[in-house]
N, C-alpha and C. Protein backbone atom coordinates (compact mmCIF):
# COMPACT_ATOMS: atom_id res chain seq x y z
N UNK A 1 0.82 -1.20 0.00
CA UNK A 1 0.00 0.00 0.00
C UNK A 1 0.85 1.24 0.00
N UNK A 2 0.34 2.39 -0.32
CA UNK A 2 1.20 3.37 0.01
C UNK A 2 1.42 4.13 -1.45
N UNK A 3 1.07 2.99 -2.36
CA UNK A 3 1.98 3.38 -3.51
C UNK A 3 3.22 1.99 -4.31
N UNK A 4 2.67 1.74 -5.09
CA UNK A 4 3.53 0.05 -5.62
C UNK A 4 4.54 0.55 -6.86
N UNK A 5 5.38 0.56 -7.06
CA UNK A 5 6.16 0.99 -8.03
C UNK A 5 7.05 -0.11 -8.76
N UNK A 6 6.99 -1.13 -9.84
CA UNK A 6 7.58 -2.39 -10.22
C UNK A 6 8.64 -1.66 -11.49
N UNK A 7 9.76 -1.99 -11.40
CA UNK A 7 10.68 -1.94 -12.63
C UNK A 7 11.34 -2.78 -13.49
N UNK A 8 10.94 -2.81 -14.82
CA UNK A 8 12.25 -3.79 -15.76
C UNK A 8 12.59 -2.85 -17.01
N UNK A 9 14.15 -2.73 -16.34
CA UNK A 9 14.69 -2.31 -17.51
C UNK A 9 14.36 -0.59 -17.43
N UNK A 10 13.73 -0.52 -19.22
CA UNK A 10 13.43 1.04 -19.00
C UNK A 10 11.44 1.08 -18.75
N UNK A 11 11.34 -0.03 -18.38
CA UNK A 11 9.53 0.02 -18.06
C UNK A 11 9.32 0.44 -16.65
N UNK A 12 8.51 1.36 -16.13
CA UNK A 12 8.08 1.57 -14.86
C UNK A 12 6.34 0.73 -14.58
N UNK A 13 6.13 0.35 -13.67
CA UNK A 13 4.79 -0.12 -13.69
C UNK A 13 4.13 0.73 -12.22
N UNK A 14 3.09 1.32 -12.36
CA UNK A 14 2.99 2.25 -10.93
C UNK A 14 1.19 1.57 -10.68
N UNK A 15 0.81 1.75 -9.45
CA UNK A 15 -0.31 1.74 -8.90
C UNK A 15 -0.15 1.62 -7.35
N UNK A 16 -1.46 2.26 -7.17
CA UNK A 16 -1.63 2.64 -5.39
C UNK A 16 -1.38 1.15 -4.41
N UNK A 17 -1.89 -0.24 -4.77
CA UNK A 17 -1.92 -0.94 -4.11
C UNK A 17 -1.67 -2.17 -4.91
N UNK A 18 -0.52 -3.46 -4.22
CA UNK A 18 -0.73 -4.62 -4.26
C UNK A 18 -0.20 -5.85 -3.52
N UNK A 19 -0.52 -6.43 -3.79
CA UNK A 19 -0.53 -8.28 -2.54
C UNK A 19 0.64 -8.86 -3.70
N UNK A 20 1.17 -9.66 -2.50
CA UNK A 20 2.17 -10.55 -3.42
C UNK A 20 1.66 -11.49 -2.46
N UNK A 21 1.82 -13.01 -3.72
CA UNK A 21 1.50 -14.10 -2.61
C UNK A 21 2.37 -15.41 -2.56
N UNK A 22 2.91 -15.66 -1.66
CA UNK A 22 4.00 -16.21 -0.80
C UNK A 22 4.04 -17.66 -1.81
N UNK A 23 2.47 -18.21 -1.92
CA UNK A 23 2.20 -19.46 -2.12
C UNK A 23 2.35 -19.95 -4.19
N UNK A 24 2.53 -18.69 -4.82
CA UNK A 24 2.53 -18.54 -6.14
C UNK A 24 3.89 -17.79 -6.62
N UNK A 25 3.80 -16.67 -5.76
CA UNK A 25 5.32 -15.60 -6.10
C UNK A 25 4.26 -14.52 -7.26
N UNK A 26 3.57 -14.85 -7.46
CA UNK A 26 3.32 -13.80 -7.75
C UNK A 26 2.32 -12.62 -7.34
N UNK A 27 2.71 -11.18 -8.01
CA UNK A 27 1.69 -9.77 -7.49
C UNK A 27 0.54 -9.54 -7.91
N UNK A 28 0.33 -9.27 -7.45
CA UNK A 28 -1.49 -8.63 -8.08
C UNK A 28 -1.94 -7.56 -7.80
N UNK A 29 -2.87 -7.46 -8.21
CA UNK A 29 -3.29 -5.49 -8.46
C UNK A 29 -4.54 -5.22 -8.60
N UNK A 30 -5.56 -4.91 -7.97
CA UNK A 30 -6.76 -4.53 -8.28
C UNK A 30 -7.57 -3.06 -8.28
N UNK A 31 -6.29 -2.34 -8.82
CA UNK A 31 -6.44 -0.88 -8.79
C UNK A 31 -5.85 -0.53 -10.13
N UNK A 32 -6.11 0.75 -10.48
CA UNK A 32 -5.26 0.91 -11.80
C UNK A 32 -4.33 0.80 -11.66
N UNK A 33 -3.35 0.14 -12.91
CA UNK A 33 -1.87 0.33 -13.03
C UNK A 33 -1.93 1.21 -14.37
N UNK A 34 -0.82 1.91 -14.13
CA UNK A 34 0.29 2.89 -15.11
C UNK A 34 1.85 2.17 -15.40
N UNK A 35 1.88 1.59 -16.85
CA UNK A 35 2.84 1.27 -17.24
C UNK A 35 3.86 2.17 -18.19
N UNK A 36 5.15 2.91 -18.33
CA UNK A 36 5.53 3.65 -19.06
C UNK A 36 6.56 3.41 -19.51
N UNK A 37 7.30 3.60 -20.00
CA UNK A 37 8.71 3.38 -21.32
C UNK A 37 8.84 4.07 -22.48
N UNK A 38 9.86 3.75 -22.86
CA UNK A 38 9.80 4.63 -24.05
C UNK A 38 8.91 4.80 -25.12
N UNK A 39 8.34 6.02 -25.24
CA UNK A 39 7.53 6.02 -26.14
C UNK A 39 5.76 5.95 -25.77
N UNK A 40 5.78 4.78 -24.72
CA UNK A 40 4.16 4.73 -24.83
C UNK A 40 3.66 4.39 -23.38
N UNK A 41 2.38 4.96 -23.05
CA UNK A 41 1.75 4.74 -22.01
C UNK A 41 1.04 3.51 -22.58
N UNK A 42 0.76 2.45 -21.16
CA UNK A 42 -0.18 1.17 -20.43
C UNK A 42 -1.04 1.86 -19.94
N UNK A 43 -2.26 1.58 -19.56
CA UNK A 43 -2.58 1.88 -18.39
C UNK A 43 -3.79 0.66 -18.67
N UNK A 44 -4.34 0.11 -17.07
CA UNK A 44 -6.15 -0.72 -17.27
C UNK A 44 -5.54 -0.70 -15.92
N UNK A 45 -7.14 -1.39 -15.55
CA UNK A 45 -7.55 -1.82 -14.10
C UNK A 45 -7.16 -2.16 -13.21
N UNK A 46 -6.42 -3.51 -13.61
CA UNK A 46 -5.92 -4.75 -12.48
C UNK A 46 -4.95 -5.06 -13.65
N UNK A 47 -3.72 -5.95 -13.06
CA UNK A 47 -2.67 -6.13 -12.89
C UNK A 47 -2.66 -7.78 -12.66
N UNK A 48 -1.54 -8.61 -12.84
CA UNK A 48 -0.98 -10.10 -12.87
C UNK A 48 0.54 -9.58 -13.08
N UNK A 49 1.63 -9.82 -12.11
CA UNK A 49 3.13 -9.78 -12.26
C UNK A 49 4.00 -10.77 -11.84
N UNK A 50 4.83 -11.42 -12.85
CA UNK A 50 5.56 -12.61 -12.50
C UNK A 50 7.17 -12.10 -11.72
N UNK A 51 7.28 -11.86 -10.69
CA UNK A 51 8.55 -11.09 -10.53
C UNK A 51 9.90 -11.93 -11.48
N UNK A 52 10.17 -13.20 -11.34
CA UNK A 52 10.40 -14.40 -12.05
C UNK A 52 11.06 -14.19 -13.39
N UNK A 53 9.89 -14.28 -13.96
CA UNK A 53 10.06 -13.64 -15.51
C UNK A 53 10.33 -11.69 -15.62
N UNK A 54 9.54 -11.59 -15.12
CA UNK A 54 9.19 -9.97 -15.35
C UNK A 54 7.88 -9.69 -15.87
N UNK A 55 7.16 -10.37 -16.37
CA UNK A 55 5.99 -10.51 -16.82
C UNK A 55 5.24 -9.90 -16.64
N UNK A 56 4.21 -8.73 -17.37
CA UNK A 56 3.29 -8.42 -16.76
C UNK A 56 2.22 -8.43 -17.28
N UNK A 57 1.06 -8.88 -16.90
CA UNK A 57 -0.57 -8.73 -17.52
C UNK A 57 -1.25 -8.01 -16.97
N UNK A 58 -1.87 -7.17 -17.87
CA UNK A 58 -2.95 -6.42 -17.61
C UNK A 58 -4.44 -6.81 -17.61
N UNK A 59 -5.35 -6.96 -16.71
CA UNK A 59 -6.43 -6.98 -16.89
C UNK A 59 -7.51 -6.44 -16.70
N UNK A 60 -8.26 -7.00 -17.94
CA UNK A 60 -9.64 -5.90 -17.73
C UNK A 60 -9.79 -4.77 -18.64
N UNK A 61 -8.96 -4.65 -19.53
CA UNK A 61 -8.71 -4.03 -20.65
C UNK A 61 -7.88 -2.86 -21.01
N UNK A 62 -7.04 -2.94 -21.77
CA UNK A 62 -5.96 -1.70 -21.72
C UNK A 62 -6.07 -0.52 -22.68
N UNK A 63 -5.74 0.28 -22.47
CA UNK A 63 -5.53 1.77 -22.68
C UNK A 63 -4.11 1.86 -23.01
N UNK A 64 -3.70 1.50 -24.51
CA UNK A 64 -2.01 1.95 -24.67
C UNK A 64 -2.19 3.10 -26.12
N UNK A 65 -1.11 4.08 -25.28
CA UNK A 65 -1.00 5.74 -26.19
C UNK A 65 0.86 4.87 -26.70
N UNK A 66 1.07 5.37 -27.86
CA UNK A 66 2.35 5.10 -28.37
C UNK A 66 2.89 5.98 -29.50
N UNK A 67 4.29 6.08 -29.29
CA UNK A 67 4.71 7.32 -30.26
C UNK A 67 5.26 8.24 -29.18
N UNK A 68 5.65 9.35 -29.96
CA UNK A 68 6.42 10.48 -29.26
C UNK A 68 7.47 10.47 -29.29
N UNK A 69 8.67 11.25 -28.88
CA UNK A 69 10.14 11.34 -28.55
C UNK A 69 10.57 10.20 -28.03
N UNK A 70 11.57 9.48 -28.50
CA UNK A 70 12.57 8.55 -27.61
C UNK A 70 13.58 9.38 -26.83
N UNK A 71 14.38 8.41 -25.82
CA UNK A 71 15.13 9.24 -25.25
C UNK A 71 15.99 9.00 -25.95
């Protein structure tokens, strides 16, 4: 809580709240997430993260803007 902030690489993944669970390893999210990198915004609902892989799923349907300046 507080604020969840996940990183790979040059991807940021942001949202207010999530559970990791001991018994799977993996996070979850049932608040919006904000995903960003070069070039393009993520954003949807809820969240699935494999710390493992790096993996991330979005669920519930996404919202991706792409294009703009690279760094």
């Amino acid at each position: 809580g507080g604020g969840v902030v996940l990183t790979r690489g040059d991807a940021t993944a942001r949202t207010p709240t999530a559970r990791w669970a001991e018994a799977d390893g993996i996070v979850r999210g049932d608040e919006p997430v904000l995903v960003t990198g070069p070039a393009y915004r993520l954003s949807g609902p809820a969240f699935t993260a494999d710390p493992g892989t790096g993996d991330v799923e979005i669920r519930g349907g996404v919202r991706l803007v792409a294009g703009g300046p690279r760094p």
